[in-house]
C-alpha atoms as a PDB file:
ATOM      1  CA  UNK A   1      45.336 -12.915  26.353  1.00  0.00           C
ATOM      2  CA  UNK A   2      46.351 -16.265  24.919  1.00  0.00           C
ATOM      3  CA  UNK A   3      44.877 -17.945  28.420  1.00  0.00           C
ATOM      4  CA  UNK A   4      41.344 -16.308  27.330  1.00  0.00           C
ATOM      5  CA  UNK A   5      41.630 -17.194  23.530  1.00  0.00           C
ATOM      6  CA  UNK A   6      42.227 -21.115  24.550  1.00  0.00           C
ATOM      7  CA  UNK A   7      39.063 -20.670  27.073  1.00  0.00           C
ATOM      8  CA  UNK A   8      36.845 -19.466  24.106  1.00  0.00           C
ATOM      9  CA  UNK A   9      35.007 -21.840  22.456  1.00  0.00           C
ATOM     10  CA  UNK A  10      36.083 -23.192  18.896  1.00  0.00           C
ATOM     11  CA  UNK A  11      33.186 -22.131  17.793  1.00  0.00           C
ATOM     12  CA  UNK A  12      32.512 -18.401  19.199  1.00  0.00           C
ATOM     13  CA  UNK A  13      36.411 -18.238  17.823  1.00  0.00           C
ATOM     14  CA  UNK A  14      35.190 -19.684  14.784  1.00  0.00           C
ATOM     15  CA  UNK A  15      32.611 -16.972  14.321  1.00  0.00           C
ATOM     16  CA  UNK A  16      34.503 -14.455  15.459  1.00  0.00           C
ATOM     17  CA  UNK A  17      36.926 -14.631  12.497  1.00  0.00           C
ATOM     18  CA  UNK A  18      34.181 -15.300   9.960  1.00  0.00           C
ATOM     19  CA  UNK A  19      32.339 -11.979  11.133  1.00  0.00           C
ATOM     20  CA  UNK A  20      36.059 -10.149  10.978  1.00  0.00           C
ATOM     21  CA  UNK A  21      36.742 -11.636   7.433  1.00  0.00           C
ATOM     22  CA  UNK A  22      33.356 -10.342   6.314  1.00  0.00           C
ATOM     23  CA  UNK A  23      33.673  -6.447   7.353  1.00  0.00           C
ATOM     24  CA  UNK A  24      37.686  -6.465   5.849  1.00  0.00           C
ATOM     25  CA  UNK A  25      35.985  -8.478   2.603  1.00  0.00           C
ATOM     26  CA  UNK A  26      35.632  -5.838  -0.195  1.00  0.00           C
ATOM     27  CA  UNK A  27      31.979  -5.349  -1.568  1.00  0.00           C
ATOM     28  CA  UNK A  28      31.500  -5.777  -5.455  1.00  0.00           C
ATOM     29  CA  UNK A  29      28.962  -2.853  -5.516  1.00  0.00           C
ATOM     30  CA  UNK A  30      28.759   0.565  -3.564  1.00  0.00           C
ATOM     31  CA  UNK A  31      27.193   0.576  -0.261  1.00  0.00           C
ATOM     32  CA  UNK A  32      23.014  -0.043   0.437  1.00  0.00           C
ATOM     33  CA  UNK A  33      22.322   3.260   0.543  1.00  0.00           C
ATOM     34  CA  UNK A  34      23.930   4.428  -2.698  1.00  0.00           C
ATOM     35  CA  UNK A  35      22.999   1.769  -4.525  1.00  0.00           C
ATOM     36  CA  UNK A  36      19.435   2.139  -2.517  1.00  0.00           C
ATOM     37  CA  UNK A  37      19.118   5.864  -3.656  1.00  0.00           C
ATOM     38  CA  UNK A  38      20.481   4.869  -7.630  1.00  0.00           C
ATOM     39  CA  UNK A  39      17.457   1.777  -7.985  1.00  0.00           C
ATOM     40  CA  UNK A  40      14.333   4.679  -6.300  1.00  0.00           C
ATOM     41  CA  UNK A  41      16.232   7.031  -9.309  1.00  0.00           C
ATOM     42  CA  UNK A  42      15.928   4.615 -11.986  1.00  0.00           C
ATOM     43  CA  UNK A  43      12.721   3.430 -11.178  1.00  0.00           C
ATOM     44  CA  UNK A  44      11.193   6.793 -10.834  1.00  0.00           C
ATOM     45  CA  UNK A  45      12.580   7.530 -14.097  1.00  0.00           C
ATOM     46  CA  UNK A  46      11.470   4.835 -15.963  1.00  0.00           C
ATOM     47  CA  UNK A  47       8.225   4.058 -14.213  1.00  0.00           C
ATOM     48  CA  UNK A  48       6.791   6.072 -11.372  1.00  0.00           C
ATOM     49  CA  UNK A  49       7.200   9.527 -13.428  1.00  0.00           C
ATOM     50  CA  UNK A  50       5.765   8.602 -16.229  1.00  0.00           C
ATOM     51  CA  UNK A  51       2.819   6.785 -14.544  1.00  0.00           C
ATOM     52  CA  UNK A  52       2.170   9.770 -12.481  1.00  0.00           C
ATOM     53  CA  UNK A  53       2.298  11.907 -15.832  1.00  0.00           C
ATOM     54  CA  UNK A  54      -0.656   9.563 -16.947  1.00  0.00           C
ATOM     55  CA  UNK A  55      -2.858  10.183 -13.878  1.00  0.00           C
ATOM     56  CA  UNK A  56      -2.052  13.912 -13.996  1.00  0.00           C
ATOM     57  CA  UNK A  57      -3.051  14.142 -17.342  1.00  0.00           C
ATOM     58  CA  UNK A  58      -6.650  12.254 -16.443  1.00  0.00           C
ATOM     59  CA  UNK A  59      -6.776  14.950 -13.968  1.00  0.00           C
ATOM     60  CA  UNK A  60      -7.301  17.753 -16.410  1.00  0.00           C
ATOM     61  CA  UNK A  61     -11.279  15.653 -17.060  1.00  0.00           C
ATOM     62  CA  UNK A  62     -14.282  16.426 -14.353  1.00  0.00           C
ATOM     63  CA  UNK A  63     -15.670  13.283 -13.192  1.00  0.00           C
ATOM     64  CA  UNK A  64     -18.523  13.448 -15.175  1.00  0.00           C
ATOM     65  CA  UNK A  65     -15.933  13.220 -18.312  1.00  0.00           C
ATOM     66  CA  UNK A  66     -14.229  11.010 -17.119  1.00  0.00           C
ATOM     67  CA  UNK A  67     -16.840   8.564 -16.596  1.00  0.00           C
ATOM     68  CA  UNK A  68     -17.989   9.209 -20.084  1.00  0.00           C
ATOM     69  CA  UNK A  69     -14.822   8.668 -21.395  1.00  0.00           C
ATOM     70  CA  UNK A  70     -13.913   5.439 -19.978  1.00  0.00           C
ATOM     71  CA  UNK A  71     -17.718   4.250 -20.322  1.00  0.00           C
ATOM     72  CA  UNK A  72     -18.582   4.876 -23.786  1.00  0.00           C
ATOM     73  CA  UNK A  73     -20.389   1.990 -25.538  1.00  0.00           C
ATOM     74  CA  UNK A  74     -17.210   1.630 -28.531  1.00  0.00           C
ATOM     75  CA  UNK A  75     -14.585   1.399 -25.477  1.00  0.00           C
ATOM     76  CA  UNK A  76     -16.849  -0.824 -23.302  1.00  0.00           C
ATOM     77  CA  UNK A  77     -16.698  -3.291 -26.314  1.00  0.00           C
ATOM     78  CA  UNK A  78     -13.505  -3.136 -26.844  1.00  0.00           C
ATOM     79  CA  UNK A  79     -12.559  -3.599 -23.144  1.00  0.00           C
ATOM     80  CA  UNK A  80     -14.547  -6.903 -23.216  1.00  0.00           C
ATOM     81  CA  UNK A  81     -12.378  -8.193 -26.172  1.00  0.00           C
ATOM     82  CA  UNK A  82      -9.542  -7.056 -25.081  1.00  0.00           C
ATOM     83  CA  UNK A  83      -9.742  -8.378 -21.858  1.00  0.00           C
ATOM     84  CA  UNK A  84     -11.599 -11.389 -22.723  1.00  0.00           C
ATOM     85  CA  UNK A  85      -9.120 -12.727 -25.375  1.00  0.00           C
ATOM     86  CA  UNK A  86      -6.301 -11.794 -23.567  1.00  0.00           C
ATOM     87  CA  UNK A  87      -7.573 -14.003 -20.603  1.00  0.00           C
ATOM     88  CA  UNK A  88      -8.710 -16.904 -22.669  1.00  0.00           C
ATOM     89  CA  UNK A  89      -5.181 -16.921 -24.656  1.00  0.00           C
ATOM     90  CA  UNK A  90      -3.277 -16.808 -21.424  1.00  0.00           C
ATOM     91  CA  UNK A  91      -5.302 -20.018 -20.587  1.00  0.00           C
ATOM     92  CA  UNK A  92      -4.681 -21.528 -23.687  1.00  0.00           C
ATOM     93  CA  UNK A  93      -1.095 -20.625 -23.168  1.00  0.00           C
ATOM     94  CA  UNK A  94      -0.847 -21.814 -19.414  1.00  0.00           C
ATOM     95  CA  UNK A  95      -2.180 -25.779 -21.452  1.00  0.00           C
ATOM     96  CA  UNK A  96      -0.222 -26.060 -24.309  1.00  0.00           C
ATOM     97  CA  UNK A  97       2.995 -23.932 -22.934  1.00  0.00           C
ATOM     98  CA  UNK A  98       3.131 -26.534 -20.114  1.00  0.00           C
ATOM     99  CA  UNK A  99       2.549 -29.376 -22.255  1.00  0.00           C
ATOM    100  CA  UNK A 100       5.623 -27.930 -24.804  1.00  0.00           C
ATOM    101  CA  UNK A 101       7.859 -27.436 -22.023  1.00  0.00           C
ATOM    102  CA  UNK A 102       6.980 -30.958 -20.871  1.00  0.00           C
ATOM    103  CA  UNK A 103       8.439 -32.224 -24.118  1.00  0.00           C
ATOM    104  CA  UNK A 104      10.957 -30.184 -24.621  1.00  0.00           C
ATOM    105  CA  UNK A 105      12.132 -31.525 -20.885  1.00  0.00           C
ATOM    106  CA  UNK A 106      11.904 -34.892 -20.393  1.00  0.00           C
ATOM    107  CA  UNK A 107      11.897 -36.716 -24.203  1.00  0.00           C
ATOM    108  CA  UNK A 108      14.855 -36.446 -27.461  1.00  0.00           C
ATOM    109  CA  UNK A 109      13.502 -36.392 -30.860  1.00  0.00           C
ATOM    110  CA  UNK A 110      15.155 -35.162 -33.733  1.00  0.00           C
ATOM    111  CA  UNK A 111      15.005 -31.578 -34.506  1.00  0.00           C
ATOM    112  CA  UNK A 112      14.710 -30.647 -30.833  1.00  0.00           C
ATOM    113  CA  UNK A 113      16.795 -28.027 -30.423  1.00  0.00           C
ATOM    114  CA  UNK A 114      15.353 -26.308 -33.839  1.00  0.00           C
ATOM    115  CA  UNK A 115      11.772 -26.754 -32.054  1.00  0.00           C
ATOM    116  CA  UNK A 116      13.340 -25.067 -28.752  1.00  0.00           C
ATOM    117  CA  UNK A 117      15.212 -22.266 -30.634  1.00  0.00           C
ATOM    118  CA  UNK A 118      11.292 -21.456 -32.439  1.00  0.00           C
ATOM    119  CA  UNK A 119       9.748 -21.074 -29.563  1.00  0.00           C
ATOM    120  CA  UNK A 120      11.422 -17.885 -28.392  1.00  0.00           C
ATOM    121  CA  UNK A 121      10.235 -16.323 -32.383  1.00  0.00           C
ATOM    122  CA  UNK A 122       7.919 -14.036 -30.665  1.00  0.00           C
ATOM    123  CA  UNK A 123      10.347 -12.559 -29.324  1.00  0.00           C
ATOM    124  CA  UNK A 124      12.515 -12.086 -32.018  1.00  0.00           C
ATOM    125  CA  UNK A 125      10.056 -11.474 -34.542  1.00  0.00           C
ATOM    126  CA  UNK A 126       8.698  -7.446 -34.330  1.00  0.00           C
ATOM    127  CA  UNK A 127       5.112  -7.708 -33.692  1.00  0.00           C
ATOM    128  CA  UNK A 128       4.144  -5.866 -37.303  1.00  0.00           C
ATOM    129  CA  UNK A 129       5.982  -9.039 -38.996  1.00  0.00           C
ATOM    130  CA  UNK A 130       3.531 -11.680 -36.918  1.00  0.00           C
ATOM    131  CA  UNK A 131       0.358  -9.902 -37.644  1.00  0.00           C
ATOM    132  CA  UNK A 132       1.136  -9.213 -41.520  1.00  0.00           C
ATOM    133  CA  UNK A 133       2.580 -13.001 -41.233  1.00  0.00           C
ATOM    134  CA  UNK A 134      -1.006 -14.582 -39.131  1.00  0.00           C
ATOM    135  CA  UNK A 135      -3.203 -12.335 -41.949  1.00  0.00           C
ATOM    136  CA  UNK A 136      -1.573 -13.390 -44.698  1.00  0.00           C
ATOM    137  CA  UNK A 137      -2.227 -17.279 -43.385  1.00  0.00           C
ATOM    138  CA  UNK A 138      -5.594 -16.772 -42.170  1.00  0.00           C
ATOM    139  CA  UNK A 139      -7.114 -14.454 -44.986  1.00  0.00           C
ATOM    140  CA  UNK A 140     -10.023 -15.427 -47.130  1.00  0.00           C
ATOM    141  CA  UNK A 141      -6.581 -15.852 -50.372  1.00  0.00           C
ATOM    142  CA  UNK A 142      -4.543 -16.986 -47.395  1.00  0.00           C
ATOM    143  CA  UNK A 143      -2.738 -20.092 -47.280  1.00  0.00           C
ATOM    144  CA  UNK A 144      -5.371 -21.452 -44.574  1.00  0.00           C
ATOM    145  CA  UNK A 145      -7.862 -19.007 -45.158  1.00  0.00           C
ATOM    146  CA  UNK A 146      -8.861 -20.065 -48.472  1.00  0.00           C
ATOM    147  CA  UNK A 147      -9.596 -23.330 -47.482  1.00  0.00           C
ATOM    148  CA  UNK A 148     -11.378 -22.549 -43.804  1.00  0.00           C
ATOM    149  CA  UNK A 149     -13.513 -19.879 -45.311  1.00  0.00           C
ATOM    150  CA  UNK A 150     -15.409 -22.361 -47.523  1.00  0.00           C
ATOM    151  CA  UNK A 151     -16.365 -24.422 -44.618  1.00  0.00           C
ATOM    152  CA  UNK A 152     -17.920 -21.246 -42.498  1.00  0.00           C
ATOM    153  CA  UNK A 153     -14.361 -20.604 -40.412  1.00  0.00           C
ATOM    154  CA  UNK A 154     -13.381 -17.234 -40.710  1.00  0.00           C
ATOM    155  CA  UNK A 155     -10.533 -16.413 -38.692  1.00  0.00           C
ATOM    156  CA  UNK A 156      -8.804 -13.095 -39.952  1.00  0.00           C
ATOM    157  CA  UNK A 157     -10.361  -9.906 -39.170  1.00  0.00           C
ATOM    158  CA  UNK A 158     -12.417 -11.545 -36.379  1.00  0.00           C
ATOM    159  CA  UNK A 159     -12.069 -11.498 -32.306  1.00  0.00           C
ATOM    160  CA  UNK A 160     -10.603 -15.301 -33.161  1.00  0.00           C
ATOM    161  CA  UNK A 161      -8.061 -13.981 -34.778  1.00  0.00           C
ATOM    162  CA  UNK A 162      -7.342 -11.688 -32.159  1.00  0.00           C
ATOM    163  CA  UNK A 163      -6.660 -14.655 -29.772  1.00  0.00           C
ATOM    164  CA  UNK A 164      -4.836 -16.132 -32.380  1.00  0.00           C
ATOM    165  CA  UNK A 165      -2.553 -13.097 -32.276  1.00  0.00           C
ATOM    166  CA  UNK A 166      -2.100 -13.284 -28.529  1.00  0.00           C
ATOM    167  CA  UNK A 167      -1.677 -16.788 -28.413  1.00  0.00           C
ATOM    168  CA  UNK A 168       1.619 -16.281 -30.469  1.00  0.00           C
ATOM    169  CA  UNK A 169       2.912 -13.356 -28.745  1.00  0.00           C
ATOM    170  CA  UNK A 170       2.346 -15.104 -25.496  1.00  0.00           C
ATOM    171  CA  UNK A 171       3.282 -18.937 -25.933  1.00  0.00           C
ATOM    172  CA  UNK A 172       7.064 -18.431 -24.837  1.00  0.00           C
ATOM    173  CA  UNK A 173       6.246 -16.985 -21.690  1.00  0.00           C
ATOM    174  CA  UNK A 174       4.983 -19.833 -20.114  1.00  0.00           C
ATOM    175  CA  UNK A 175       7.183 -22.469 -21.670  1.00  0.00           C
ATOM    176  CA  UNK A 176      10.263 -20.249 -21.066  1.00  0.00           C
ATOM    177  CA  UNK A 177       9.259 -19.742 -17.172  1.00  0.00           C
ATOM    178  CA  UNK A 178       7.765 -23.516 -16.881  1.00  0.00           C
ATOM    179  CA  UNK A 179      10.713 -25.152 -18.129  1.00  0.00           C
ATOM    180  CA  UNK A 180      13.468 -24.754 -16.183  1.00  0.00           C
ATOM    181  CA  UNK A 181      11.573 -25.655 -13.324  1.00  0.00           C
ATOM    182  CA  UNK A 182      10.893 -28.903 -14.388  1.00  0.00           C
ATOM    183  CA  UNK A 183      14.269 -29.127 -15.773  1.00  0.00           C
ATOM    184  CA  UNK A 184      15.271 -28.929 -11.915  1.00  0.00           C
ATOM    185  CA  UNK A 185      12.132 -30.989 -10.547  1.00  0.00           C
ATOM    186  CA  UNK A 186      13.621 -33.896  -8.295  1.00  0.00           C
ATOM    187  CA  UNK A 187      12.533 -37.367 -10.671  1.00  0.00           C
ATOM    188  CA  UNK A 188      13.720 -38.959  -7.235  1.00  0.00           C
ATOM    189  CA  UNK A 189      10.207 -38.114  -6.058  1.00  0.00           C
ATOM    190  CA  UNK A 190       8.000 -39.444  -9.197  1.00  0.00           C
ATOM    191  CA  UNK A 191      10.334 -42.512  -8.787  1.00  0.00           C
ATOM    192  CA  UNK A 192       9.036 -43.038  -5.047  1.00  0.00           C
ATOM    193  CA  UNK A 193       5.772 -42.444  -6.156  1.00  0.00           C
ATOM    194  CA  UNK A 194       5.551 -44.975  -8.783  1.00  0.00           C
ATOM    195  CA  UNK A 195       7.199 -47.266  -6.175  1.00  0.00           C
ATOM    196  CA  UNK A 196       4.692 -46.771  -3.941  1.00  0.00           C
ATOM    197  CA  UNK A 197       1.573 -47.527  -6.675  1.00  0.00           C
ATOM    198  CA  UNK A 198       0.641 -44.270  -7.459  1.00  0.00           C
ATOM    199  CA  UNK A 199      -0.472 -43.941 -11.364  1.00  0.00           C
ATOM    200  CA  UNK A 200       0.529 -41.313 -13.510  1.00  0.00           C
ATOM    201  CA  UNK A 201      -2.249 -39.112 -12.873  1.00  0.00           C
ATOM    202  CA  UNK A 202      -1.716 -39.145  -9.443  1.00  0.00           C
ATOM    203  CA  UNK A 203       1.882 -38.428  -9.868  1.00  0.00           C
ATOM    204  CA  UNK A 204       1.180 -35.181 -11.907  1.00  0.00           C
ATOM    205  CA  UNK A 205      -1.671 -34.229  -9.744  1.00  0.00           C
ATOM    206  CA  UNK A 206       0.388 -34.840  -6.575  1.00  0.00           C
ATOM    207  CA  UNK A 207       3.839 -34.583  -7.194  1.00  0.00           C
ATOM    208  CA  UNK A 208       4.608 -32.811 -10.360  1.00  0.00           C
ATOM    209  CA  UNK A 209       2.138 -30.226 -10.351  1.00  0.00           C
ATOM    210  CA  UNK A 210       2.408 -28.949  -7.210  1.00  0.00           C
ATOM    211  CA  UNK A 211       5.981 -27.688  -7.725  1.00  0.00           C
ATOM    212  CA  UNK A 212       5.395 -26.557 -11.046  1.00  0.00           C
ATOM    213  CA  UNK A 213       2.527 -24.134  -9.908  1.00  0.00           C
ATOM    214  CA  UNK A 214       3.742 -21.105  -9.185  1.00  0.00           C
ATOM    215  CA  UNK A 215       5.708 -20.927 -12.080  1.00  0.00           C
ATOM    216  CA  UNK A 216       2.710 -21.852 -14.593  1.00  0.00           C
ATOM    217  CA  UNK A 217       0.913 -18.891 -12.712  1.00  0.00           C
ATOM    218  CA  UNK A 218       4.041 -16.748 -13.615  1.00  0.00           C
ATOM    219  CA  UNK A 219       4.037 -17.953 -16.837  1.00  0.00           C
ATOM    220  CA  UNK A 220       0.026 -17.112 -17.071  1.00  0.00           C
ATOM    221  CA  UNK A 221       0.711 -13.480 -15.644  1.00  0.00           C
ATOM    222  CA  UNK A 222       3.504 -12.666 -17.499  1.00  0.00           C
ATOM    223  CA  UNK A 223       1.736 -14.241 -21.256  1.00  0.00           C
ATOM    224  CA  UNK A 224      -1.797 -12.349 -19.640  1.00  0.00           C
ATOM    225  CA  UNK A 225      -0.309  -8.949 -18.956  1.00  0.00           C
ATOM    226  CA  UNK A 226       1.907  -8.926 -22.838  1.00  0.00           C
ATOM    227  CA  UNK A 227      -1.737  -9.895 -24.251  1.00  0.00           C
ATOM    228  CA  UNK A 228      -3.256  -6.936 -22.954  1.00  0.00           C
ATOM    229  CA  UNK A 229      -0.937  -4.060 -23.808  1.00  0.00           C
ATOM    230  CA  UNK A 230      -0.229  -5.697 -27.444  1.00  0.00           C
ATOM    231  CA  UNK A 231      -0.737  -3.392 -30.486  1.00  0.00           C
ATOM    232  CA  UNK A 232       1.562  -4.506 -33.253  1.00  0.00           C
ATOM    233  CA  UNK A 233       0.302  -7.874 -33.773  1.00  0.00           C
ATOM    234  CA  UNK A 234      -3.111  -7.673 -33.581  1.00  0.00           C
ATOM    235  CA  UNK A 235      -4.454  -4.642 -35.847  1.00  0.00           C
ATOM    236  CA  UNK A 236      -3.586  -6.016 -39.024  1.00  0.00           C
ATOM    237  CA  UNK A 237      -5.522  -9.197 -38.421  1.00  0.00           C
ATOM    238  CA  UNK A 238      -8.602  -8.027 -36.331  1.00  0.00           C
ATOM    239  CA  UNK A 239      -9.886  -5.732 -38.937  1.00  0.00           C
ATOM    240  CA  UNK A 240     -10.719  -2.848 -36.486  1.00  0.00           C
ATOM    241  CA  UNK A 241     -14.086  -3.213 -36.925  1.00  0.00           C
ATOM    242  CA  UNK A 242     -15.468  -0.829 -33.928  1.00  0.00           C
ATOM    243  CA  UNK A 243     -18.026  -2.850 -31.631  1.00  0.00           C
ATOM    244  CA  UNK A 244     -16.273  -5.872 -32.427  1.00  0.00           C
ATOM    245  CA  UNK A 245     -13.146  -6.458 -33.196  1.00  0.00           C
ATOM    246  CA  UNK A 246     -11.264  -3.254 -32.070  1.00  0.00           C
ATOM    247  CA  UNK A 247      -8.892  -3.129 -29.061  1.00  0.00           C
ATOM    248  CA  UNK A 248      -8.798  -0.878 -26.377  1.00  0.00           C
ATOM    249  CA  UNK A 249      -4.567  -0.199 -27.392  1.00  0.00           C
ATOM    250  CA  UNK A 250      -6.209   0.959 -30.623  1.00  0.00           C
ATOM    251  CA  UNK A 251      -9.066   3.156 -28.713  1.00  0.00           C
ATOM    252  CA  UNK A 252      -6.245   5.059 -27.362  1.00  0.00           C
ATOM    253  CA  UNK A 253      -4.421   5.516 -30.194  1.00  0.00           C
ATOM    254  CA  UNK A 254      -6.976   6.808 -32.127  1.00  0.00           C
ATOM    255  CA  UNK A 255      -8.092   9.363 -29.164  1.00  0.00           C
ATOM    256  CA  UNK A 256      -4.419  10.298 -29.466  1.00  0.00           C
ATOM    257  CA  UNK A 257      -4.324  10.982 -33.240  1.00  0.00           C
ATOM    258  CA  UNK A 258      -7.713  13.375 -32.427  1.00  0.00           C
ATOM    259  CA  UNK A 259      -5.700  15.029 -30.159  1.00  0.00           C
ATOM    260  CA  UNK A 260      -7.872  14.139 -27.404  1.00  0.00           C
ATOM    261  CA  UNK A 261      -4.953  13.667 -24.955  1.00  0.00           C
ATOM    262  CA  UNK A 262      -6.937  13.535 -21.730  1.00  0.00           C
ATOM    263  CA  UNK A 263      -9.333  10.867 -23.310  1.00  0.00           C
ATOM    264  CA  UNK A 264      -6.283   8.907 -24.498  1.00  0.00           C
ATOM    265  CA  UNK A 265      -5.083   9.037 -20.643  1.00  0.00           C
ATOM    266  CA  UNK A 266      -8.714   7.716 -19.131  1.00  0.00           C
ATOM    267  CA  UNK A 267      -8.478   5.037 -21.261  1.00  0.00           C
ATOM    268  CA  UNK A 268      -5.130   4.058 -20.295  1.00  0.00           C
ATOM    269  CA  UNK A 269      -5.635   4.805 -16.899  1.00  0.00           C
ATOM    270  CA  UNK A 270      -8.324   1.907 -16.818  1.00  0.00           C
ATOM    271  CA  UNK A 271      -6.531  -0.271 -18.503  1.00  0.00           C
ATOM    272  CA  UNK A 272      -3.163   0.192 -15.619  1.00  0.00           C
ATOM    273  CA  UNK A 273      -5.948  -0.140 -12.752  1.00  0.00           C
ATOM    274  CA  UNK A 274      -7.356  -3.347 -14.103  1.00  0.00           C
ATOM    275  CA  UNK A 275      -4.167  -4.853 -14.821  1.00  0.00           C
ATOM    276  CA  UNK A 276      -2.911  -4.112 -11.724  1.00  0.00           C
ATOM    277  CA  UNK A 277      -5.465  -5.498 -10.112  1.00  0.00           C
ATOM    278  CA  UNK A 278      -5.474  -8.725 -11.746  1.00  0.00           C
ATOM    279  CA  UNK A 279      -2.082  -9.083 -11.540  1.00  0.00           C
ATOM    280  CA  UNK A 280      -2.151  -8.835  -7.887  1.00  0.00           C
ATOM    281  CA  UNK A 281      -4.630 -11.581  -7.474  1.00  0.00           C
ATOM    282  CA  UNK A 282      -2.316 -13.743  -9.872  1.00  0.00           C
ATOM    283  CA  UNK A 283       0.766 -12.544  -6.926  1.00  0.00           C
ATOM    284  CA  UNK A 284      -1.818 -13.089  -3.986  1.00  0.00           C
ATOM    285  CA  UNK A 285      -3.151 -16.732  -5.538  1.00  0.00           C
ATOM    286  CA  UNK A 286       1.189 -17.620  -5.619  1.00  0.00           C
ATOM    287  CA  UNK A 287       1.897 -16.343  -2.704  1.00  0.00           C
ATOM    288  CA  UNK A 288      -1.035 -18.645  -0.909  1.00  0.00           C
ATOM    289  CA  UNK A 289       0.421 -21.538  -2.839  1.00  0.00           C
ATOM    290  CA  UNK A 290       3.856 -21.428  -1.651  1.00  0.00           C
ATOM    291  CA  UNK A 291       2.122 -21.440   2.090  1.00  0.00           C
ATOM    292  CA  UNK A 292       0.630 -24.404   1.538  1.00  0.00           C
ATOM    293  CA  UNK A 293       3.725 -26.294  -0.687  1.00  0.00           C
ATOM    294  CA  UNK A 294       5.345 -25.286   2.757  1.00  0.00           C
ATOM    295  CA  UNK A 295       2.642 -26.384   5.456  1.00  0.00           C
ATOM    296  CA  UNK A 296       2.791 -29.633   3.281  1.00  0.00           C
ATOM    297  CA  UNK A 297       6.206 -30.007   3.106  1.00  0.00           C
END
């Protein structure tokens, strides 16, 4: 026995005991199948069931009611806002949440940590407080209100205040996903690149920005997909005005409150299929960015 041991490689003897020290190891959870069979439970519980309660609902409606629900001038106009200033304050987001990350990473000022700590308010803050908060600054006896109004900007009560709205509830999003990545970006490489003649634009276009991309689109998903579902925040300041400044959120609630339950759930259902779908474009468009970081790489 000993004879065959000393003939065995170091290596396969090596591996050998790493392979035997792994199987005696104790796990910290339960095996994969029990904790396998406890993750399907909990996220049938908290998702699938109550998604497929949704589409069983929209069942109950013929096709033809359906289509009439889901098509009706009022929700058509608010799908448009809805989507379309969610969209345009997840952009405005992706900008300005990279560019506050960016500064909260790489400069010291005073009152940094106070300007770090603020931007996670949204989350702290229950969404009633910001909209009361943004309509009482943007009203025509607002703080800000009473002195834009006069000049033709009216921002409360308006699809501008919507995005307003969103931009708040989304801003942390992005700079909270954004800036630990840049917080881990190698400077070796921007050093080499300035070495080597390359300007600063190049070395953000080049260097920086590729590396920083999939987490901006994160950031953009994450800020895009809060934007659309958000309630709280926006109907004090829009104004509710149906055909232009009402929400799809709000459609449904209303459609609840008329106890038209299988309306409520067309809506909805819409809104889930569209989201989904965007959001998988957002995964496919990151997904075909880390291929090419890696080809390049």
């Amino acid at each position: 026995m000993s004879a065959a041991l000393s003939a065995t490689p170091p290596a396969a003897v090596a591996l050998a005991r790493h392979v035997g020290s792994k199987r005696t190891a104790k796990r910290v959870l339960p095996g994969f199948r029990l904790t396998l069979g406890y993750t399907v439970f909990y996220l049938s519980l908290i998702v699938l069931i109550p998604l497929s309660a949704l589409f069983f609902k929209t069942f109950s409606l013929s096709w033809e009611q359906f289509v009439a629900a889901v098509t009706s001038p009022r929700v058509l106009a608010s799908y448009r806002l809805t989507f379309g200033a969610s969209l345009f304050a997840a952009v405005v987001n992706l900008v300005f949440g990279l560019l506050l990350a960016w500064v909260l990473v790489r400069y010291k000022f005073p009152g940094k940590k106070i300007v770090d700590a603020l931007v996670d308010l949204p989350f702290a803050l229950p969404t009633a407080v910001a909209g009361i908060s943004l309509t009482a600054l943007l009203a025509g006896n607002g703080w800000l209100g009473q002195y834009l109004e006069p000049m033709g900007i009216k921002l409360a009560f308006t699809p501008a205040g919507v995005v307003i709205a969103l931009i708040f509830i989304g801003l942390p999003f992005v700079v909270r996903t954004v800036q630990p990545v840049l917080e881990d970006a190698e400077k070796e490489l921007e050093e080499a690149a300035t070495s080597l003649g390359a300007t600063r634009l190049q070395i953000f276009t080049k260097v920086i920005l590729p590396s920083i991309t999939p987490a901006l689109l994160t950031g953009f998903a994450m800020a895009f997909a809060r934007a659309i579902g958000e309630y709280g925040s926006v109907i004090f300041i829009a104004g509710n005005m149906p055909m232009i400044s009402e929400i799809t959120p709000l459609i449904i609630i209303g459609k609840l409150e008329q106890y038209d339950y299988a309306g409520a759930t067309a809506v909805a259902v819409v809104m889930l299929v569209l989201s989904f779908i965007l959001l998988l474009v957002i995964n496919a468009l990151q997904a075909w960015q880390r291929r090419n970081a890696g080809a390049v790489a």
